[in-house]
Protein backbone atom coordinates (compact mmCIF):
# COMPACT_ATOMS: atom_id res chain seq x y z
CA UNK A 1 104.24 112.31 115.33
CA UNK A 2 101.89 110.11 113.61
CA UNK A 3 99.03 110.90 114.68
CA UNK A 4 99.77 114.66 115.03
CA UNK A 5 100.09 114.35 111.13
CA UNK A 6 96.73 112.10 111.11
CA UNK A 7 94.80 114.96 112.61
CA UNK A 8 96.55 117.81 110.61
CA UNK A 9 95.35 116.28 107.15
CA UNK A 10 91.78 115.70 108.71
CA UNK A 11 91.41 119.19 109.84
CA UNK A 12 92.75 120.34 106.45
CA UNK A 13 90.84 117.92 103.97
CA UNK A 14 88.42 120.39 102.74
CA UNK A 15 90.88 123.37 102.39
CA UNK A 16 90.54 124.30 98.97
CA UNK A 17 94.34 123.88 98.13
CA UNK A 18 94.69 120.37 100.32
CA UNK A 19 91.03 119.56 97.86
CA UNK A 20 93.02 120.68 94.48
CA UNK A 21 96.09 118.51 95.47
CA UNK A 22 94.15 115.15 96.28
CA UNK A 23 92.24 115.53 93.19
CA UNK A 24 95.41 116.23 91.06
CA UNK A 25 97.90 113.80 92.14
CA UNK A 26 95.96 111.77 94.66
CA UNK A 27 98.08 113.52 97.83
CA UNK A 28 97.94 116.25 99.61
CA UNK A 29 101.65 116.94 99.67
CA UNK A 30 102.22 118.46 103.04
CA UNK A 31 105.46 119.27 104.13
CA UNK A 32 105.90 118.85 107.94
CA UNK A 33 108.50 120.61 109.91
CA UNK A 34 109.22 119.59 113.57
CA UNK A 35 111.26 122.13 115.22
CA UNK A 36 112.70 123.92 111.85
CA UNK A 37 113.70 120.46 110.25
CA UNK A 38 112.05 118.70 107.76
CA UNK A 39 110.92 115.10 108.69
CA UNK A 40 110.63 113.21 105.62
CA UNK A 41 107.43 110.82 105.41
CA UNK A 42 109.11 107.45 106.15
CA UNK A 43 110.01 109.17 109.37
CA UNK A 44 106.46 110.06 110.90
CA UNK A 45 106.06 106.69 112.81
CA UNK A 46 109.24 106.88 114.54
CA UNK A 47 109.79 110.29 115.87
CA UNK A 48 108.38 110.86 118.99
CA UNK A 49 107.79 114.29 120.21
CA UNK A 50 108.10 115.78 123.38
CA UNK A 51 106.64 119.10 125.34
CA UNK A 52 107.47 121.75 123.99
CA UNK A 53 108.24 120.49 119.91
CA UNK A 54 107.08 123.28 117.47
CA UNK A 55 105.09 121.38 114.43
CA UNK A 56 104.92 123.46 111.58
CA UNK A 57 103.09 122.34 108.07
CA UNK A 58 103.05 123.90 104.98
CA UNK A 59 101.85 123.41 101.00
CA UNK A 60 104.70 123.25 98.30
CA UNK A 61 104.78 126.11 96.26
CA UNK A 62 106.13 126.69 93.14
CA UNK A 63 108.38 129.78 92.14
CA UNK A 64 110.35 130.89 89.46
């Protein structure tokens, strides 16, 4: 899953919210979801994924 996560923040470096974050806070602070569960950051190098895993991303977004 590493290196699926790798790729995604490449791709999405110069998206203008992924830009804003980096420059704020120094991270980009994707979530990633691997078929509808969260996997928390410490977790990327050890979960393996198989055919047919659904990788979802997404920005945090603040509500109120």
């Amino acid at each position: 899953m590493a290196e699926v996560v790798k790729n995604i923040r490449e791709e999405n470096q110069d998206d203008p919210v992924s830009r804003s974050l980096i420059q704020e806070t120094g991270n980009d602070h994707l979530t990633f979801i691997l078929n509808k569960r969260i996997i928390p950051h410490r977790n990327f190098e050890k979960t393996a994924l198989k055919e047919g895993d659904e990788i979802r991303w997404m920005y945090p977004y603040a509500g109120g």
